[in-house]
PDB file of N, CA and C in Angstrom:
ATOM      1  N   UNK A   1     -31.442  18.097  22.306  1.00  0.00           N
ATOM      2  CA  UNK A   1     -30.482  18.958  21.689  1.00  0.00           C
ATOM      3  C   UNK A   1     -29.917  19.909  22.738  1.00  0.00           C
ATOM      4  N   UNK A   2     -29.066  20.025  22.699  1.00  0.00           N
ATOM      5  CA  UNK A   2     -28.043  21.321  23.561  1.00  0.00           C
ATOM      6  C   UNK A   2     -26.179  21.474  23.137  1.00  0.00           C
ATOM      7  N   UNK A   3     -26.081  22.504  23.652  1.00  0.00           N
ATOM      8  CA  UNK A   3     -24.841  22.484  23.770  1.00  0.00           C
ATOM      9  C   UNK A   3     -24.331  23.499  25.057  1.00  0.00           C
ATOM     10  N   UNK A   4     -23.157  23.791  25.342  1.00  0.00           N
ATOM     11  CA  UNK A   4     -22.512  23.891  26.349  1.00  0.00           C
ATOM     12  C   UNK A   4     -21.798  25.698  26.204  1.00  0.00           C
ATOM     13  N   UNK A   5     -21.225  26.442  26.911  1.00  0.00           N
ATOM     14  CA  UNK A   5     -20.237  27.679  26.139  1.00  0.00           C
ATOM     15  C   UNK A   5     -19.215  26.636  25.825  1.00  0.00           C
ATOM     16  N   UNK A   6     -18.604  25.970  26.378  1.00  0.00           N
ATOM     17  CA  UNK A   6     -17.292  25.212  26.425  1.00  0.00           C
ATOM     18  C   UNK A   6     -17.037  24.630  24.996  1.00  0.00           C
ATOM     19  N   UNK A   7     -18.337  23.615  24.090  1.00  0.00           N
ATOM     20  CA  UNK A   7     -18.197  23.070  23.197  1.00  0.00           C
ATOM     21  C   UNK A   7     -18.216  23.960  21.856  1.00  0.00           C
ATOM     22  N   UNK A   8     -19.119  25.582  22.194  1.00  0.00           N
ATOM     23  CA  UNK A   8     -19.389  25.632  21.056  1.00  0.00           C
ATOM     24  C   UNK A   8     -18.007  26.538  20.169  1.00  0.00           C
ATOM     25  N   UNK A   9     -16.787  26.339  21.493  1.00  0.00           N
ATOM     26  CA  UNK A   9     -15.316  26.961  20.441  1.00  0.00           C
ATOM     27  C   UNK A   9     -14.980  26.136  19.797  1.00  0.00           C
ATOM     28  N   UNK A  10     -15.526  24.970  19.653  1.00  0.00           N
ATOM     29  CA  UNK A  10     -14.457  23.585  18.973  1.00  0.00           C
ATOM     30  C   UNK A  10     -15.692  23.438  17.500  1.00  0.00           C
ATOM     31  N   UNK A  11     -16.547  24.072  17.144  1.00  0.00           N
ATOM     32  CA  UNK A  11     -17.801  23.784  15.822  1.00  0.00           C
ATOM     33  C   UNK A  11     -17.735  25.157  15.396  1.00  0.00           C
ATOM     34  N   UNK A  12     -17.632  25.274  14.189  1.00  0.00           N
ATOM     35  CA  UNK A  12     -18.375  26.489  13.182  1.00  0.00           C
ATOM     36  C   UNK A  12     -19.804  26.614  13.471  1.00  0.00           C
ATOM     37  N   UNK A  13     -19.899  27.953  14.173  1.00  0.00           N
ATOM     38  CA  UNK A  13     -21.409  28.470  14.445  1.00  0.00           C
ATOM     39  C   UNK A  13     -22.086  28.794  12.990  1.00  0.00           C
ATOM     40  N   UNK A  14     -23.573  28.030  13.042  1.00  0.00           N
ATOM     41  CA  UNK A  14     -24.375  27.785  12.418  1.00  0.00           C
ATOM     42  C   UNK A  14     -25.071  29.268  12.209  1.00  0.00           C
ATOM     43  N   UNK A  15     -25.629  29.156  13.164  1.00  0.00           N
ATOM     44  CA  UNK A  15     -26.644  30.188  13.679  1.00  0.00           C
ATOM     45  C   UNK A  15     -26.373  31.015  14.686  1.00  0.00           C
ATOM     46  N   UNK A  16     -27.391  32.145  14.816  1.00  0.00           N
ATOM     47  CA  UNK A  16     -27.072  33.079  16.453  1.00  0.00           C
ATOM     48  C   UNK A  16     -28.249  33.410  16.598  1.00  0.00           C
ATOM     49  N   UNK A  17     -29.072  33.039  17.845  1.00  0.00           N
ATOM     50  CA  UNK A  17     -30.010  33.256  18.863  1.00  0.00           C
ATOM     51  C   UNK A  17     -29.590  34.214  19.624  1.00  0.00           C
ATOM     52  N   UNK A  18     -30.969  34.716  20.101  1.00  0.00           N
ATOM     53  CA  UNK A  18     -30.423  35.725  20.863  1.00  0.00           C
ATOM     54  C   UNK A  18     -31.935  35.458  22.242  1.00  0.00           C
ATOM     55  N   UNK A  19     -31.148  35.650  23.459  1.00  0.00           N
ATOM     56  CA  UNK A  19     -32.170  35.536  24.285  1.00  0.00           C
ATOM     57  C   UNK A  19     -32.891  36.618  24.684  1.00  0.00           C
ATOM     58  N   UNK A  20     -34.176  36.545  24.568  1.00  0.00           N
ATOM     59  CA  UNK A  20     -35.195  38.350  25.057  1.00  0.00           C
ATOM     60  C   UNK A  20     -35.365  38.603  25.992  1.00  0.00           C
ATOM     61  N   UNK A  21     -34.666  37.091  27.063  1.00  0.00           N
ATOM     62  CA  UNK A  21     -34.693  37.086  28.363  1.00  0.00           C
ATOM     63  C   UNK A  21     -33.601  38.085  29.053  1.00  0.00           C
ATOM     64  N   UNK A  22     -32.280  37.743  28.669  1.00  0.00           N
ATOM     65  CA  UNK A  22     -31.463  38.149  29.145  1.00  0.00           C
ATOM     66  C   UNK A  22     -30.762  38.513  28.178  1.00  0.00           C
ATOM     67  N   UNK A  23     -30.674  38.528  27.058  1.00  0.00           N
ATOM     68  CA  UNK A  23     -30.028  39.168  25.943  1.00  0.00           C
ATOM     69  C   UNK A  23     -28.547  38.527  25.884  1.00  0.00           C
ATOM     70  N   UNK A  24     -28.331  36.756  25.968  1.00  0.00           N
ATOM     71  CA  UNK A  24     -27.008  36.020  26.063  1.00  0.00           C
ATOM     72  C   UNK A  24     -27.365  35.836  24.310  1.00  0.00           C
ATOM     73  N   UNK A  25     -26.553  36.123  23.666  1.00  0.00           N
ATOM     74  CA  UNK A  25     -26.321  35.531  22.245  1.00  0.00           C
ATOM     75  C   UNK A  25     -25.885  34.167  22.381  1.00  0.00           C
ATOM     76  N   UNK A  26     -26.856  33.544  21.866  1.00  0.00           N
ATOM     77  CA  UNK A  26     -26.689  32.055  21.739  1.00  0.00           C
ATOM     78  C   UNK A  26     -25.831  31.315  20.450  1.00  0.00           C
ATOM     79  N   UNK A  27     -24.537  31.015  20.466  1.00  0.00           N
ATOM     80  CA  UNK A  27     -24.185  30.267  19.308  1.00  0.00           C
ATOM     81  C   UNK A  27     -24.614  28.757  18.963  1.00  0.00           C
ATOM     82  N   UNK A  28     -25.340  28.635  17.744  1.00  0.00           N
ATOM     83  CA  UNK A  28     -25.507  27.742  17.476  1.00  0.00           C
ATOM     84  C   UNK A  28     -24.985  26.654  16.432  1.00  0.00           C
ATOM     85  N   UNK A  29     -24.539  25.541  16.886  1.00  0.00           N
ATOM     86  CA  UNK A  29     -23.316  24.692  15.832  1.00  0.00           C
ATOM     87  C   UNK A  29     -24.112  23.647  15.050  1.00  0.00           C
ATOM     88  N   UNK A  30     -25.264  23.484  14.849  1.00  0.00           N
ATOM     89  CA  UNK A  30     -25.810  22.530  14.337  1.00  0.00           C
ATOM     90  C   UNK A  30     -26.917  23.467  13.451  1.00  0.00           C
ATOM     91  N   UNK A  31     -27.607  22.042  12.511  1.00  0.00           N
ATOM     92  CA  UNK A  31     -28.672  22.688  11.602  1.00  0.00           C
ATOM     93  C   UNK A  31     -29.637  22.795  12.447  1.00  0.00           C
ATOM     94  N   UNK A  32     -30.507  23.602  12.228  1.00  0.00           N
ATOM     95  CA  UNK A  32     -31.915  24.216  12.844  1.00  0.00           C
ATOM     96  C   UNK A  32     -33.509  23.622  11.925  1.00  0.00           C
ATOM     97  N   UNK A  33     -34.228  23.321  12.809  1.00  0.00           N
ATOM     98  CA  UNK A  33     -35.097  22.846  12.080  1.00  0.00           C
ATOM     99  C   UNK A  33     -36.648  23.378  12.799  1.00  0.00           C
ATOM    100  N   UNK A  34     -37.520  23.697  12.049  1.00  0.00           N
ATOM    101  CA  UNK A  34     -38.689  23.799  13.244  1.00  0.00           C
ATOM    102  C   UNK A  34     -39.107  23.181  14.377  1.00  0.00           C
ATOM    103  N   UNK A  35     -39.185  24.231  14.918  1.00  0.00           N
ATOM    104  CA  UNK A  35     -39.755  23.254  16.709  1.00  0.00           C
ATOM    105  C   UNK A  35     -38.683  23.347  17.249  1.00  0.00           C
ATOM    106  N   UNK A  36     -37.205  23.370  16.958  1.00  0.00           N
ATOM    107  CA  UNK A  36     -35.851  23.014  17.783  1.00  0.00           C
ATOM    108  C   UNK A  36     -36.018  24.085  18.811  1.00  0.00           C
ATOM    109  N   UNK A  37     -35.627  23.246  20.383  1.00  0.00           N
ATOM    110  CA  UNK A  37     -35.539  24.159  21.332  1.00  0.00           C
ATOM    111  C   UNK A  37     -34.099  24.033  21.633  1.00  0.00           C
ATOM    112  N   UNK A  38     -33.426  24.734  22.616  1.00  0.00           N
ATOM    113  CA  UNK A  38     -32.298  25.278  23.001  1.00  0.00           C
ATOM    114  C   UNK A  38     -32.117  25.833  23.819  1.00  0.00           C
ATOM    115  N   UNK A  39     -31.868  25.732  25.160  1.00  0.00           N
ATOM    116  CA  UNK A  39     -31.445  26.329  26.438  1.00  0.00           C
ATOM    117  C   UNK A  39     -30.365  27.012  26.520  1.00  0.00           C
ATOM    118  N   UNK A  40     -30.784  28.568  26.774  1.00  0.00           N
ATOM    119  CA  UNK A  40     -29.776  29.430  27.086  1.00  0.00           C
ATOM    120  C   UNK A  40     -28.906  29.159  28.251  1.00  0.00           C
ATOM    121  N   UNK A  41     -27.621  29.333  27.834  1.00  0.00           N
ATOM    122  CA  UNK A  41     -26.655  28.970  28.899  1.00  0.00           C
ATOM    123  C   UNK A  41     -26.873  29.534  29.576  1.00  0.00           C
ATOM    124  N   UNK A  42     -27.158  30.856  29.612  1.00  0.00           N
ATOM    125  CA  UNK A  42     -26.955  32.284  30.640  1.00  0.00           C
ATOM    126  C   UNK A  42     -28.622  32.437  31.676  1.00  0.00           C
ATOM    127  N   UNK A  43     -29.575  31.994  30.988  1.00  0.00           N
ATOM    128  CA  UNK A  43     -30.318  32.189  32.132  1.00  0.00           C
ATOM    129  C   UNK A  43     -31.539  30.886  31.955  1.00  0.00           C
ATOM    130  N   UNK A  44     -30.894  30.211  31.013  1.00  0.00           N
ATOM    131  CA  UNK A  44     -31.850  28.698  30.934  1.00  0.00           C
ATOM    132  C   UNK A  44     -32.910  28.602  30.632  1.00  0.00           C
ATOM    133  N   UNK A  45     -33.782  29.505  30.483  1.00  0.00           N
ATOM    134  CA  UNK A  45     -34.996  29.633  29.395  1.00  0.00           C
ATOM    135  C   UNK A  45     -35.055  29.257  28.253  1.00  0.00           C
ATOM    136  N   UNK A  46     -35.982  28.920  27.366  1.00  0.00           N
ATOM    137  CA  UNK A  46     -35.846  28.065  26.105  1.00  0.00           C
ATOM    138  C   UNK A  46     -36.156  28.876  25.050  1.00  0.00           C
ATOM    139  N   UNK A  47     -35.080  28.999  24.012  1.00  0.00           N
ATOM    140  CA  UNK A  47     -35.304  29.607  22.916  1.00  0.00           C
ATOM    141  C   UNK A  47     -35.811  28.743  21.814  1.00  0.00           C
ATOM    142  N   UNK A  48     -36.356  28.761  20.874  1.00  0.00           N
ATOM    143  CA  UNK A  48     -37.497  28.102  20.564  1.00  0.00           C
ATOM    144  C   UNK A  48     -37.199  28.761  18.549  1.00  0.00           C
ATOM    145  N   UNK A  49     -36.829  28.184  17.791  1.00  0.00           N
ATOM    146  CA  UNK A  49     -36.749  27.883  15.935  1.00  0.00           C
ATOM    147  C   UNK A  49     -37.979  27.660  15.688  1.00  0.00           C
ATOM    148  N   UNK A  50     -38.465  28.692  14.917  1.00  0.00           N
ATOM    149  CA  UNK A  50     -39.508  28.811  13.678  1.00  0.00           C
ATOM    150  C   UNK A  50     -38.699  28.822  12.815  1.00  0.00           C
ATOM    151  N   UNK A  51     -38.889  28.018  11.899  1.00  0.00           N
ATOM    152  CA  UNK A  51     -38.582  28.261  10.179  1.00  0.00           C
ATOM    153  C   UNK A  51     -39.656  28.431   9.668  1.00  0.00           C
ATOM    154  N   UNK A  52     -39.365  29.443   8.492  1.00  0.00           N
ATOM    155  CA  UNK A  52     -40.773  29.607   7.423  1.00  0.00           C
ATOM    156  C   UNK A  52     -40.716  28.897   6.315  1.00  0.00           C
ATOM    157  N   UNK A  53     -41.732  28.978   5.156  1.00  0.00           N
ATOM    158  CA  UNK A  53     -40.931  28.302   4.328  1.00  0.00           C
ATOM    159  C   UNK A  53     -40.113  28.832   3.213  1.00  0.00           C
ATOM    160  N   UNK A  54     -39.672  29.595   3.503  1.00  0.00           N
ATOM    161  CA  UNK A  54     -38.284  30.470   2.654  1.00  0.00           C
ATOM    162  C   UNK A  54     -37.417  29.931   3.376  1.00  0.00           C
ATOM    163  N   UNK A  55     -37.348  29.629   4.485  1.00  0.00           N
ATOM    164  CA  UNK A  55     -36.169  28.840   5.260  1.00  0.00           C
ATOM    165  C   UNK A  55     -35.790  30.260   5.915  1.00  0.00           C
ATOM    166  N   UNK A  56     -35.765  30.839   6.237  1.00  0.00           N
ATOM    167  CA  UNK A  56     -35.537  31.959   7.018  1.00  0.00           C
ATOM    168  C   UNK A  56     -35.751  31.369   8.696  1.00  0.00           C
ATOM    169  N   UNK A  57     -35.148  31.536   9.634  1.00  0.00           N
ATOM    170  CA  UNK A  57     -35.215  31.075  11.129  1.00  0.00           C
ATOM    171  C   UNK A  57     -35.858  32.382  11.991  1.00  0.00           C
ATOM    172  N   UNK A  58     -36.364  32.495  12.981  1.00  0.00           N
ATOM    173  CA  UNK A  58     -36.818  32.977  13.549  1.00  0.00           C
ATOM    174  C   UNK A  58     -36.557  32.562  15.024  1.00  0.00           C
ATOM    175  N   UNK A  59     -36.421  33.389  16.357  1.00  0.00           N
ATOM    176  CA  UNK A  59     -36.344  33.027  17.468  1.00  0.00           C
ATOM    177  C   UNK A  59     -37.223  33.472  18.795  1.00  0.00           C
ATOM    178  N   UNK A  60     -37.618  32.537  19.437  1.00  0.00           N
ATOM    179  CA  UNK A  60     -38.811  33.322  20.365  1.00  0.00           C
ATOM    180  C   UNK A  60     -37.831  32.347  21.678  1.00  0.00           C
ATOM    181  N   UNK A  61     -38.298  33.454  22.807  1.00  0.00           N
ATOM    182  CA  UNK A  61     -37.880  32.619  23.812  1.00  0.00           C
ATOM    183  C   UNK A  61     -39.157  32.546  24.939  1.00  0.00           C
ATOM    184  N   UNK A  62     -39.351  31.311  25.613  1.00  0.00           N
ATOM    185  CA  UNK A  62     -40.265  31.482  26.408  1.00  0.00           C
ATOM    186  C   UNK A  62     -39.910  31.163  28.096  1.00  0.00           C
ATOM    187  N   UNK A  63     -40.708  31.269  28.936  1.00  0.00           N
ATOM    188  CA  UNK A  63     -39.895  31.273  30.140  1.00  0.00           C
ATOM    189  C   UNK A  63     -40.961  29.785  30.741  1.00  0.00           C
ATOM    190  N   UNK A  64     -40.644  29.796  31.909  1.00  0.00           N
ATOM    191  CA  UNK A  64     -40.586  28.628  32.360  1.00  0.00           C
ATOM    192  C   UNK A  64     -41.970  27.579  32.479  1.00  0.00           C
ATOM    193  N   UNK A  65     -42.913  28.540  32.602  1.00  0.00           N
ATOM    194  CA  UNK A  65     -44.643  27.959  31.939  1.00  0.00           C
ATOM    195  C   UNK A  65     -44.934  28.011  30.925  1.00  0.00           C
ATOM    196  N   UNK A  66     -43.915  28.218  29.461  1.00  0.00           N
ATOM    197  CA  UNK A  66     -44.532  28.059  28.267  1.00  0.00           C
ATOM    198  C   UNK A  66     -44.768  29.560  27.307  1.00  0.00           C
ATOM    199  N   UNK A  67     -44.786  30.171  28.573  1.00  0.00           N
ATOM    200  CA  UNK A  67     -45.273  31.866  27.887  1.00  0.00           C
ATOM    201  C   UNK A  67     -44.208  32.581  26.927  1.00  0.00           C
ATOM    202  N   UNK A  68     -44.514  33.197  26.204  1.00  0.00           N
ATOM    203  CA  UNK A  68     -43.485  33.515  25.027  1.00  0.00           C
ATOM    204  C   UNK A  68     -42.831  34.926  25.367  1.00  0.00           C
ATOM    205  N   UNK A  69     -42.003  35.434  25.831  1.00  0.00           N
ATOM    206  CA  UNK A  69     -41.318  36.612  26.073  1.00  0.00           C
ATOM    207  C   UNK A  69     -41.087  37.424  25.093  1.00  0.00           C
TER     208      UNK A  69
END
């Protein structure tokens, strides 16, 4: 899964991530599901979808060994 800055003017944003790394608001154009990761454009660390089960999303980002920021 990914997307690009370039692609995501041409899709209705889904969602918005936000990175804890660098604080790039991530638009997201697709459905979200648990486990979905997503690479910040801005500093490439992986932001990382929890859903609960209310369906509510959640975002953690972790850096490059796994560790959760």
């Amino acid at each position: 899964m990914g997307f690009t800055k370039e692609n995501v003017m041409d899709a209705p944003v889904k969602f918005y991530a936000n990175c804890d790394a660098c604080g790039e608001t991530i638009a997201i154009t697709e459905d979200v599901y648990d486990g979905d990761d997503f690479s910040c454009p801005d500093c490439g660390l992986t932001v990382s979808a929890t859903v609960d089960e209310n369906g509510a999303v959640y975002w953690n980002t972790f850096d490059g060994n796994g560790e959760q920021i």
